[in-house]
N, C-alpha and C. Protein backbone atom coordinates (compact mmCIF):
# COMPACT_ATOMS: atom_id res chain seq x y z
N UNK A 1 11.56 68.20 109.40
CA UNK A 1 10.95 67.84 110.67
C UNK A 1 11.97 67.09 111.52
N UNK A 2 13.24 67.78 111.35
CA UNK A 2 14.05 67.17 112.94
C UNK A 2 13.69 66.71 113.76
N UNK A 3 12.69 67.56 114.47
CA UNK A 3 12.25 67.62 116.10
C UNK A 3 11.02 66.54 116.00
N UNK A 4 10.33 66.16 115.19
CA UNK A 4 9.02 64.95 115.33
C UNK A 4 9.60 63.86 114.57
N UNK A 5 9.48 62.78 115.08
CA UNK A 5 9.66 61.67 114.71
C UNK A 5 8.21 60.87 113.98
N UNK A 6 7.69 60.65 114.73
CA UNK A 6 6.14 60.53 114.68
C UNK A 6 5.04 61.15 114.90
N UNK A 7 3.62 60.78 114.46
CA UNK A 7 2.54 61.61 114.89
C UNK A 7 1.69 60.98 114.74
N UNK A 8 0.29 60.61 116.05
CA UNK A 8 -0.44 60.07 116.02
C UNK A 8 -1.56 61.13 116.67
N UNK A 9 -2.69 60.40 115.42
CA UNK A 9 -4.21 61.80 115.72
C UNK A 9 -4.82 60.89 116.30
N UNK A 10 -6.51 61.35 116.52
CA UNK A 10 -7.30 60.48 117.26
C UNK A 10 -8.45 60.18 116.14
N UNK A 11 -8.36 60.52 114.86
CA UNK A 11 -8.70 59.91 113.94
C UNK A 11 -8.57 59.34 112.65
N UNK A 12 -8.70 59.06 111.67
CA UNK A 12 -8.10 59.18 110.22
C UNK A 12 -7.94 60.36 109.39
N UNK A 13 -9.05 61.22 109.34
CA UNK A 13 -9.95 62.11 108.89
C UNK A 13 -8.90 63.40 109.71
N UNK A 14 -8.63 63.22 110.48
CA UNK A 14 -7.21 64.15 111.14
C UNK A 14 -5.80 64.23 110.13
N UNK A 15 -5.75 62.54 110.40
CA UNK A 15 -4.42 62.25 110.01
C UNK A 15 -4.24 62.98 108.75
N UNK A 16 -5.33 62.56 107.81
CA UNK A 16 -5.39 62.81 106.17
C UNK A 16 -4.68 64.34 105.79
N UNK A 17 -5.72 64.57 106.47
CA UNK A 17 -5.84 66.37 106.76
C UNK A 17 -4.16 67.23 106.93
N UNK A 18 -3.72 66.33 107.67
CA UNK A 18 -2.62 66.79 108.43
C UNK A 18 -1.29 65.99 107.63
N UNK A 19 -1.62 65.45 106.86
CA UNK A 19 -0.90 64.75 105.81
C UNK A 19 -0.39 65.64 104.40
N UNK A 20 -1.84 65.91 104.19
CA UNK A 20 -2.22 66.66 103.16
C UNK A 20 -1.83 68.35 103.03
N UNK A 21 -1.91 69.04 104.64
CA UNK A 21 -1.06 70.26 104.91
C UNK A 21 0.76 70.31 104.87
N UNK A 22 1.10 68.94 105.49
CA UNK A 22 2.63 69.20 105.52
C UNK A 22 3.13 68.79 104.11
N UNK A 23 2.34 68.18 103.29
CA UNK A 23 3.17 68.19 101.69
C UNK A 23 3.22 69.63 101.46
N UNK A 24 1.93 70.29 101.59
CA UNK A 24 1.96 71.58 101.23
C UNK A 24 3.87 72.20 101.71
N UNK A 25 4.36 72.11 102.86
CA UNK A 25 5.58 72.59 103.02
C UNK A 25 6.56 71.71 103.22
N UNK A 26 6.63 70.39 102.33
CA UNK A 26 7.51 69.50 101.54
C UNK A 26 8.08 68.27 102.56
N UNK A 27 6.61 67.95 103.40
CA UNK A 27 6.92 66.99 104.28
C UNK A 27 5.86 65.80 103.52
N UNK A 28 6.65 64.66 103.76
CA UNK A 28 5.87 63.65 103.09
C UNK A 28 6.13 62.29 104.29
N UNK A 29 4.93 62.02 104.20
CA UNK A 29 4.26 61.03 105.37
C UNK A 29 5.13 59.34 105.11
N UNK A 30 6.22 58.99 105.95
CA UNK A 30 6.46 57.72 105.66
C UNK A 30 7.99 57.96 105.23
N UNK A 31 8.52 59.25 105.05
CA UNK A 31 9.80 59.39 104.89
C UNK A 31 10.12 60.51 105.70
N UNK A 32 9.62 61.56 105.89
CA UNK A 32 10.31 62.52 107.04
C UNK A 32 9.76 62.42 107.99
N UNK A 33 8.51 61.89 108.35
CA UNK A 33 7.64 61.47 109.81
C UNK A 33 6.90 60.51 109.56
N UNK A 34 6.63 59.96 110.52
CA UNK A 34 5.29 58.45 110.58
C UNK A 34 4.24 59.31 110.99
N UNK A 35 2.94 58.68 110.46
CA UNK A 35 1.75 59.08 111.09
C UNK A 35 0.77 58.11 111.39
N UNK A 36 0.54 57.88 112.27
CA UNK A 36 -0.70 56.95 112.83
C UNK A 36 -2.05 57.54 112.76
N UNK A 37 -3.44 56.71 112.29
CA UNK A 37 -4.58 57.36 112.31
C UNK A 37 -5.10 56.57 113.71
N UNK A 38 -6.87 56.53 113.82
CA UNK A 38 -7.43 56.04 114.49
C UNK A 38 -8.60 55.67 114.44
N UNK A 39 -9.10 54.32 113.77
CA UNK A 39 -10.03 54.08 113.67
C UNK A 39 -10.45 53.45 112.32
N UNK A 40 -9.35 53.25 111.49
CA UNK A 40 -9.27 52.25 109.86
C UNK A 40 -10.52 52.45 109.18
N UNK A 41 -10.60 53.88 108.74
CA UNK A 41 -11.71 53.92 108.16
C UNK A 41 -11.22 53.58 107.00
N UNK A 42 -12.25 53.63 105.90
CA UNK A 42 -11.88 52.95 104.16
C UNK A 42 -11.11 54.04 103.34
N UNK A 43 -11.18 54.99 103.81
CA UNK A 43 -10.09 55.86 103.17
C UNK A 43 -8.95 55.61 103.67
N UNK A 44 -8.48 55.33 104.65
CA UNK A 44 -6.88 55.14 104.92
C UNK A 44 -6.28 54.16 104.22
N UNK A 45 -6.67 53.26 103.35
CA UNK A 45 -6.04 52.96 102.52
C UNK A 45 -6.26 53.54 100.83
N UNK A 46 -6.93 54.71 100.91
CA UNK A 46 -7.01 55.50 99.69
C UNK A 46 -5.90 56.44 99.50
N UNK A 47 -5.20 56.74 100.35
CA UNK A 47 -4.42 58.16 100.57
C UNK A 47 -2.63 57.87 100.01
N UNK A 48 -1.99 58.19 99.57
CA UNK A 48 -1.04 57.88 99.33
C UNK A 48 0.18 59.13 100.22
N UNK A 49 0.32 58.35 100.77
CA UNK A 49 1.29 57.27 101.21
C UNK A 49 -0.05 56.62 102.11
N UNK A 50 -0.25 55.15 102.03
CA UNK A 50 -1.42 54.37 102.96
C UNK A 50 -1.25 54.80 104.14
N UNK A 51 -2.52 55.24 105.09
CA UNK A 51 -2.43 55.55 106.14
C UNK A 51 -2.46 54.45 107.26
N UNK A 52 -1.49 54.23 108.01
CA UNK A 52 -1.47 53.06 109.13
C UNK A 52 -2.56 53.74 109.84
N UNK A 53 -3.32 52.73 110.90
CA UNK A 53 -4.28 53.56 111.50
C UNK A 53 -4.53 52.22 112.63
N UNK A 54 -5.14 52.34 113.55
CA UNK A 54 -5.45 51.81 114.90
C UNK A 54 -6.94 51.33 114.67
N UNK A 55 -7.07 49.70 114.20
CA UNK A 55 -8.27 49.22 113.96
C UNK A 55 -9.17 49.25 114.63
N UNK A 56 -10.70 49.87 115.19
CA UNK A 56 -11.51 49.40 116.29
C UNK A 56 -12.45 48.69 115.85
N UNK A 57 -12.85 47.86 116.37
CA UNK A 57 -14.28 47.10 116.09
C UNK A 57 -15.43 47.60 116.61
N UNK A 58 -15.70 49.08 115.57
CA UNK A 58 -16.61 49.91 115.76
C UNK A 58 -18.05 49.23 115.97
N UNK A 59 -17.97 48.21 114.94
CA UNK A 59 -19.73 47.42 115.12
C UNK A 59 -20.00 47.18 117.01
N UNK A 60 -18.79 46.56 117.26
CA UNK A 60 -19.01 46.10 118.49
C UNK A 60 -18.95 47.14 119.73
N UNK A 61 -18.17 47.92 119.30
CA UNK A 61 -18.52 49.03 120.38
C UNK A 61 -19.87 49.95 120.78
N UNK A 62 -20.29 50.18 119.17
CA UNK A 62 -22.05 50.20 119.23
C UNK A 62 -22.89 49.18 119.95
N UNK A 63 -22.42 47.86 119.47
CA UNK A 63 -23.49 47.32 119.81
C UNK A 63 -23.38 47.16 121.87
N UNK A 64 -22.06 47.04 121.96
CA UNK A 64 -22.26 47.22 123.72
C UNK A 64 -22.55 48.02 124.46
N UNK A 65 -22.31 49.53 123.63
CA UNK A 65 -22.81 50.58 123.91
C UNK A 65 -24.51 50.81 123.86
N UNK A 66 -25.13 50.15 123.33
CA UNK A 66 -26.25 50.12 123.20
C UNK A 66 -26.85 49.08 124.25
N UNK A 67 -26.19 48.14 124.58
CA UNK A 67 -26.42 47.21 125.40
C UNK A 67 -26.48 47.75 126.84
N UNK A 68 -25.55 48.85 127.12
CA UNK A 68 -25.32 48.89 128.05
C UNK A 68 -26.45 49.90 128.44
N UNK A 69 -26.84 51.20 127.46
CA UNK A 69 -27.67 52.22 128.00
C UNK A 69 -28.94 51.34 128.25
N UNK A 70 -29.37 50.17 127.87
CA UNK A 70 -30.96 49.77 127.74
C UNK A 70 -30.48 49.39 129.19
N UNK A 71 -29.32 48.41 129.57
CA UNK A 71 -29.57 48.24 131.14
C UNK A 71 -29.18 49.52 131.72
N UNK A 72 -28.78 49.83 131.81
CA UNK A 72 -28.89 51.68 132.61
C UNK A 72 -30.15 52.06 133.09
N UNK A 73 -30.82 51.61 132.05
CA UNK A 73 -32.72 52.17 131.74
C UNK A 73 -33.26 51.61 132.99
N UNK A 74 -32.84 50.32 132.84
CA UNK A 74 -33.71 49.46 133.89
C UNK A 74 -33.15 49.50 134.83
N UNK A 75 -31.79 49.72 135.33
CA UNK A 75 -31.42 49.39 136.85
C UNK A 75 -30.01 50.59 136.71
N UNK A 76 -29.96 51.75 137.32
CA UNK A 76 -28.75 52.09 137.07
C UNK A 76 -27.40 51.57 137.75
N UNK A 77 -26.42 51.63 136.92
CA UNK A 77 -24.75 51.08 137.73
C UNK A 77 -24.47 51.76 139.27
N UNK A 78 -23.92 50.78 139.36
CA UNK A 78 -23.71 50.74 141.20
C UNK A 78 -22.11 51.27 140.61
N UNK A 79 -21.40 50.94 139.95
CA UNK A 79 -20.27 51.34 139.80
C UNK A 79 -19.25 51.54 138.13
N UNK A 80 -18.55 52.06 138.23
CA UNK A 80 -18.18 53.11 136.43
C UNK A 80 -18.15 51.48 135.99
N UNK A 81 -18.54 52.05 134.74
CA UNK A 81 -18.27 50.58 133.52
C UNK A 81 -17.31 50.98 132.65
N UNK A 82 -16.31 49.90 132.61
CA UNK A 82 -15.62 49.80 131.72
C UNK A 82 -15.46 48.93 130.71
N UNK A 83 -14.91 48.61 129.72
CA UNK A 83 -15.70 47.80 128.61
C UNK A 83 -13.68 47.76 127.57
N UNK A 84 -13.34 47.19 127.65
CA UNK A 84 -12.13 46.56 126.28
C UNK A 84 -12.21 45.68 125.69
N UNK A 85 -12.09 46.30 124.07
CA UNK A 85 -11.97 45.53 123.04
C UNK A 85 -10.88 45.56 122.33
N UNK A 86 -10.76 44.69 121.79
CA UNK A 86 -9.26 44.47 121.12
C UNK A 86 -8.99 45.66 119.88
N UNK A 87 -7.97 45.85 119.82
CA UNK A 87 -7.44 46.70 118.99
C UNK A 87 -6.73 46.56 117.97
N UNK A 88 -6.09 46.66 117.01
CA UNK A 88 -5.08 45.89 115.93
C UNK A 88 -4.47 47.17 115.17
N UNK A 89 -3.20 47.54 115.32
CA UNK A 89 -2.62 48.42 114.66
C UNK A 89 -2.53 48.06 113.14
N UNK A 90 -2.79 48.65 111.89
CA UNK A 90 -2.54 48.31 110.58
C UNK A 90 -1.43 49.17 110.19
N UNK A 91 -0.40 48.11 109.95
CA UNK A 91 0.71 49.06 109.58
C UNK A 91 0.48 49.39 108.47
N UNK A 92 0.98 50.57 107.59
CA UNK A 92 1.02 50.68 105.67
C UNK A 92 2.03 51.61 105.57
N UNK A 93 2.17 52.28 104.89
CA UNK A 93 3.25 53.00 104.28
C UNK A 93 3.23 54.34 104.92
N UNK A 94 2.29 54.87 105.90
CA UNK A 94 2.48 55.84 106.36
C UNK A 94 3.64 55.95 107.74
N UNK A 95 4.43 54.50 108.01
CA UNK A 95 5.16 54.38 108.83
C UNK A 95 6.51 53.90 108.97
N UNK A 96 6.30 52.55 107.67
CA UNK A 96 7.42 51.37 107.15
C UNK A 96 8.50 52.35 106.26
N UNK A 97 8.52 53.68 106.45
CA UNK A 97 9.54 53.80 105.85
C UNK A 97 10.50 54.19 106.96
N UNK A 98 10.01 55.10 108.03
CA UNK A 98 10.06 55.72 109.39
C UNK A 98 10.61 55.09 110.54
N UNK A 99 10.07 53.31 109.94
CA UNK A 99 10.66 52.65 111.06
C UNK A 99 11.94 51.75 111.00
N UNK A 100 11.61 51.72 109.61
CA UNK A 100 13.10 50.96 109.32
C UNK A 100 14.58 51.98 109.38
C-alpha cells in the first residue's frame, strides 16, 4: 500500500471489516496503513491489531436528540439546530506503528 497512508471509516464495524479483507492480501493494520474507526464501540479493542477509533458520547447524543424532537413537538425551530459534543480520539495499535 504505497499510495495510502491512512484510512479512516465512519464506523468501527467498517473499519474491522476492512481490516479483516486487506490481511486477506497481506496488508496488516498498524504497519503498512493506519486505520481510524468511528464511534469506540467494545469491539475495537477486541480486534488485533486494537482498533483506534473516534470516541462519541453516544448516551448524550440520544439523549439531546430526544430532547430536541419533544421541543420540535411543541414549538417548531425558527432556525437549523446544531448541537457539539466533544469527541476524543483513542489511539491503539491500529495507528502507533504508522505514526511513528
Amino acid at each position: 500500500m504505497d499510495q495510502i497512508d491512512a484510512i479512516f471509516t465512519a464506523n468501527d464495524r467498517m473499519a474491522i471489516g476492512l481490516m479483516q479483507g486487506l490481511v486477506e492480501y497481506g496488508f496488516h493494520a498498524g504497519k503498512d496503513y493506519g486505520i481510524i474507526g468511528y464511534d469506540d464501540s467494545d469491539i475495537a479493542t477486541m480486534t488485533i491489531p486494537k482498533l483506534s477509533s473516534v470516541k462519541v458520547p453516544l448516551f448524550d447524543l440520544g439523549q439531546i436528540a430526544a430532547e430536541k424532537v419533544l421541543e420540535m413537538l411543541e414549538k417548531p425551530p425558527t432556525e437549523q439546530l446544531r448541537v457539539r459534543l466533544p469527541v476524543t480520539i483513542m489511539e491503539r495499535e491500529s495507528v502507533r506503528t504508522i505514526l511513528k
